[in-house]
PDB file of N, CA and C in Angstrom:
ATOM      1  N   UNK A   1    -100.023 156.897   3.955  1.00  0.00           N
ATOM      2  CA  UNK A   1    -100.592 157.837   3.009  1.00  0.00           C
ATOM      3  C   UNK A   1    -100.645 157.154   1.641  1.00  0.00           C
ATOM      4  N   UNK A   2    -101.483 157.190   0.863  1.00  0.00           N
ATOM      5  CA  UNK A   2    -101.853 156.840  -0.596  1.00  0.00           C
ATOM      6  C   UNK A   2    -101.209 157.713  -1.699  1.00  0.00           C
ATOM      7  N   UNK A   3    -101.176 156.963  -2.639  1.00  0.00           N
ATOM      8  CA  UNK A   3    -101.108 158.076  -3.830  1.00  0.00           C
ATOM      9  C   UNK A   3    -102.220 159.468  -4.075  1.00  0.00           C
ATOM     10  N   UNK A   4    -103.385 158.966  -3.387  1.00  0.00           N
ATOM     11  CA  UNK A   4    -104.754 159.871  -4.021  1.00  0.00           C
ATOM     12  C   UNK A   4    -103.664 161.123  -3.321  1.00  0.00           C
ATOM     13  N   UNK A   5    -103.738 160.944  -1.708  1.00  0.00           N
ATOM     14  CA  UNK A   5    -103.309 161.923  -1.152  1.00  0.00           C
ATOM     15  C   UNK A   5    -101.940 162.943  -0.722  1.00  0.00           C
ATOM     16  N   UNK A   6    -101.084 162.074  -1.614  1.00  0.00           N
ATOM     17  CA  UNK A   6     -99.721 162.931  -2.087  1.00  0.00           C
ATOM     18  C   UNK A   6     -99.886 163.156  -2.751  1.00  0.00           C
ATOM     19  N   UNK A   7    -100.708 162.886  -3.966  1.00  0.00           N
ATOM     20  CA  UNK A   7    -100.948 163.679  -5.228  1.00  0.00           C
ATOM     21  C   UNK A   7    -101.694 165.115  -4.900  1.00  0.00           C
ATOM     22  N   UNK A   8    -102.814 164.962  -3.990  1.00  0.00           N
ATOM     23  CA  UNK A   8    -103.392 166.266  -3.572  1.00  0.00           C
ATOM     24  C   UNK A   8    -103.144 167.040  -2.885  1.00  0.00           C
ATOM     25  N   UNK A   9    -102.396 166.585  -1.455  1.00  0.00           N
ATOM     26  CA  UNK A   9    -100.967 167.262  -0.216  1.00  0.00           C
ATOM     27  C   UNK A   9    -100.185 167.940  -1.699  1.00  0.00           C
ATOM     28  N   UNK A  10     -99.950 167.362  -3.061  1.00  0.00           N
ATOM     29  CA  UNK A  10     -99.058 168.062  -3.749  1.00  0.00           C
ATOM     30  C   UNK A  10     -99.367 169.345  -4.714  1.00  0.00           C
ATOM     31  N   UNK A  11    -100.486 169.184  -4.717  1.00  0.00           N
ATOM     32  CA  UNK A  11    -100.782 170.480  -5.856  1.00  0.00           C
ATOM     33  C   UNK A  11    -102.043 169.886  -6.992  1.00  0.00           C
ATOM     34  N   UNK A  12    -101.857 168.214  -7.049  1.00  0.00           N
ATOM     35  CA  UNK A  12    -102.742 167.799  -8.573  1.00  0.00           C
ATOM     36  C   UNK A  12    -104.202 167.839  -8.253  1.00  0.00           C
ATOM     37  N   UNK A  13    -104.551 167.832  -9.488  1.00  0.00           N
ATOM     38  CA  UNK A  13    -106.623 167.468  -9.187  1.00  0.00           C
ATOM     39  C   UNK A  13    -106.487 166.047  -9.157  1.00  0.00           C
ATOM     40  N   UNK A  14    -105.685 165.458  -9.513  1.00  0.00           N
ATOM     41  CA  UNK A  14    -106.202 163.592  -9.295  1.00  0.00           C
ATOM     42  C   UNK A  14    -104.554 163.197  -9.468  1.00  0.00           C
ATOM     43  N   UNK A  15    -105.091 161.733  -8.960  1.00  0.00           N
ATOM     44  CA  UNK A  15    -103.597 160.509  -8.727  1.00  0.00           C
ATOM     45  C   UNK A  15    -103.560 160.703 -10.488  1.00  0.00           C
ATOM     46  N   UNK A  16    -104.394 160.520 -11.551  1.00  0.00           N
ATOM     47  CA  UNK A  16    -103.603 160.068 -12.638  1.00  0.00           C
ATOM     48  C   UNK A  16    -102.779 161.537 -13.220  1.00  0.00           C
ATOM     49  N   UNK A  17    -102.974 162.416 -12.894  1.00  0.00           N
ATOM     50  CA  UNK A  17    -101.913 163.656 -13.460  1.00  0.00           C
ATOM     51  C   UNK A  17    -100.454 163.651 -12.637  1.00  0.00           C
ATOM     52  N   UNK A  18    -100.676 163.130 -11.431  1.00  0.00           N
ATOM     53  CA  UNK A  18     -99.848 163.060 -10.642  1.00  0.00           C
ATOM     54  C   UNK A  18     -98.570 161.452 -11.035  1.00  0.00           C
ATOM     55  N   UNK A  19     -99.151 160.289 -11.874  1.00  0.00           N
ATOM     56  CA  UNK A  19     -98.537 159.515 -11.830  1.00  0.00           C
ATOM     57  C   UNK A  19     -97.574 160.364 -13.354  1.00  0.00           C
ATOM     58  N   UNK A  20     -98.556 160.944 -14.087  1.00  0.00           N
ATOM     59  CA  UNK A  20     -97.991 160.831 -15.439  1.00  0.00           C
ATOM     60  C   UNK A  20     -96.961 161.998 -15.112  1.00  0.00           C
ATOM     61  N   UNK A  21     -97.175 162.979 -14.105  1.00  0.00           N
ATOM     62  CA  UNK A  21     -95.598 163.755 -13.974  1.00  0.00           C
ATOM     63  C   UNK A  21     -94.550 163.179 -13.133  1.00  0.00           C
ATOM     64  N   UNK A  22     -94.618 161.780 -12.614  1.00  0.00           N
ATOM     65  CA  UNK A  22     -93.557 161.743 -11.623  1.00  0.00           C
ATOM     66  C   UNK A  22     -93.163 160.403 -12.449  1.00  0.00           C
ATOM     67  N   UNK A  23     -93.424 160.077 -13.459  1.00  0.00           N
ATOM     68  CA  UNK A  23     -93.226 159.186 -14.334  1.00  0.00           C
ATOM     69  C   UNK A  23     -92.153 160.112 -15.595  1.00  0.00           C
ATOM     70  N   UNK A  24     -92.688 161.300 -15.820  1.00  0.00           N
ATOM     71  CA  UNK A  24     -91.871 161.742 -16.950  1.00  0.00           C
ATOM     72  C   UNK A  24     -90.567 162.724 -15.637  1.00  0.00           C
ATOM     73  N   UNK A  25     -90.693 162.745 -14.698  1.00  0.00           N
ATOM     74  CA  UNK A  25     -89.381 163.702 -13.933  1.00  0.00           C
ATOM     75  C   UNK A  25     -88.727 162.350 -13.499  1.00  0.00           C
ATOM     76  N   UNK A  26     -88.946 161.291 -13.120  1.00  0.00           N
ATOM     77  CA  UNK A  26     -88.500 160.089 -12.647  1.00  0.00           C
ATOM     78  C   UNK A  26     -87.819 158.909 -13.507  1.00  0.00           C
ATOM     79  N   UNK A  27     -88.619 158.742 -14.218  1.00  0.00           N
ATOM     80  CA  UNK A  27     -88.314 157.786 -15.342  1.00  0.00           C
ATOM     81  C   UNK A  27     -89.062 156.374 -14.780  1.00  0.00           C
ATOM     82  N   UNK A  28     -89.708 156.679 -13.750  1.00  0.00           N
ATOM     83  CA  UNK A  28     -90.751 155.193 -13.248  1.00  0.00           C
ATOM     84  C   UNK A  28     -91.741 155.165 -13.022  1.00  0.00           C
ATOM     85  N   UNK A  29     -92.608 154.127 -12.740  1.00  0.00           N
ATOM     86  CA  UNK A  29     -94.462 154.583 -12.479  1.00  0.00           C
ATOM     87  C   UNK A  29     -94.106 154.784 -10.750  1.00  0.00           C
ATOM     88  N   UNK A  30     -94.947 155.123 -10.272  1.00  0.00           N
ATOM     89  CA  UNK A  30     -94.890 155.330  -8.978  1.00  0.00           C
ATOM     90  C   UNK A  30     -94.820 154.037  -8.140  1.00  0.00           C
ATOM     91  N   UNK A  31     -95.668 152.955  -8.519  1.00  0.00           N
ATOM     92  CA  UNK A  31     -95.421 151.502  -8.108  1.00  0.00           C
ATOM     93  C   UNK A  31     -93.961 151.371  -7.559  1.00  0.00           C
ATOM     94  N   UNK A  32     -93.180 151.411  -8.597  1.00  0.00           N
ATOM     95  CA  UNK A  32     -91.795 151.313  -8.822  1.00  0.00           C
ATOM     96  C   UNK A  32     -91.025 152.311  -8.058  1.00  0.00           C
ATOM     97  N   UNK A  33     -91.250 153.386  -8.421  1.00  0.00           N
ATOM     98  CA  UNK A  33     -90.968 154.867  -7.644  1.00  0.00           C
ATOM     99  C   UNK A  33     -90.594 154.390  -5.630  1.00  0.00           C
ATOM    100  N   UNK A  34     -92.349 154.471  -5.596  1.00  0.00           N
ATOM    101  CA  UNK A  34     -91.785 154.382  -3.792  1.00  0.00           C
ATOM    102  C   UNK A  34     -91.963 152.698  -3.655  1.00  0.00           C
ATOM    103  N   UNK A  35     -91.844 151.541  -4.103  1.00  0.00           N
ATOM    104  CA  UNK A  35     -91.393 150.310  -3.675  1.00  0.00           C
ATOM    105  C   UNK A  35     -89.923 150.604  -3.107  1.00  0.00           C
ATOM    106  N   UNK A  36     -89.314 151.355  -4.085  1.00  0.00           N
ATOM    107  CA  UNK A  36     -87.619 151.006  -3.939  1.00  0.00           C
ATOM    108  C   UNK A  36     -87.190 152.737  -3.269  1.00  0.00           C
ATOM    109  N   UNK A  37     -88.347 152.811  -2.651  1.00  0.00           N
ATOM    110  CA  UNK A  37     -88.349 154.087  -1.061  1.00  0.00           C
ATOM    111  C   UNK A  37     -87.199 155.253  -1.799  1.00  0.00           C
ATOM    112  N   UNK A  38     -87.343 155.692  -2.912  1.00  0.00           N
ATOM    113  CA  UNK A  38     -86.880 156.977  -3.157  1.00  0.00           C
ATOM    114  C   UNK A  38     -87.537 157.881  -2.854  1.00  0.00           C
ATOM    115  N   UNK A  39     -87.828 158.186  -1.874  1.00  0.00           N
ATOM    116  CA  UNK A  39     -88.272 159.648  -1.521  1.00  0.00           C
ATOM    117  C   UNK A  39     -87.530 160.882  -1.389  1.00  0.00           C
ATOM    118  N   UNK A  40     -87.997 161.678  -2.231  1.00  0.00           N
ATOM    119  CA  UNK A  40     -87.432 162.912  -2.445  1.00  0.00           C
ATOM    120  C   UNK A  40     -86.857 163.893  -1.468  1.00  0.00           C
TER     121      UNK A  40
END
């Protein structure tokens, strides 16, 4: 699965609203986020 489509499986209109909230609840870009497999 992509970002486009966890962002939209999640609720957002697009990947970039979706990076900029899991960046300010996270403290990382998503790159970073699921490289190091924190999944929620």
């Amino acid at each position: 699965m992509n970002l486009t489509e966890i962002a939209h499986n999640n609720g957002f209109f697009d990947q970039s609203h979706f990076n900029k909230e899991l960046k300010l609840f996270t403290g990382k870009s998503p790159k970073t986020f699921f490289e190091r497999k924190q999944i929620w």
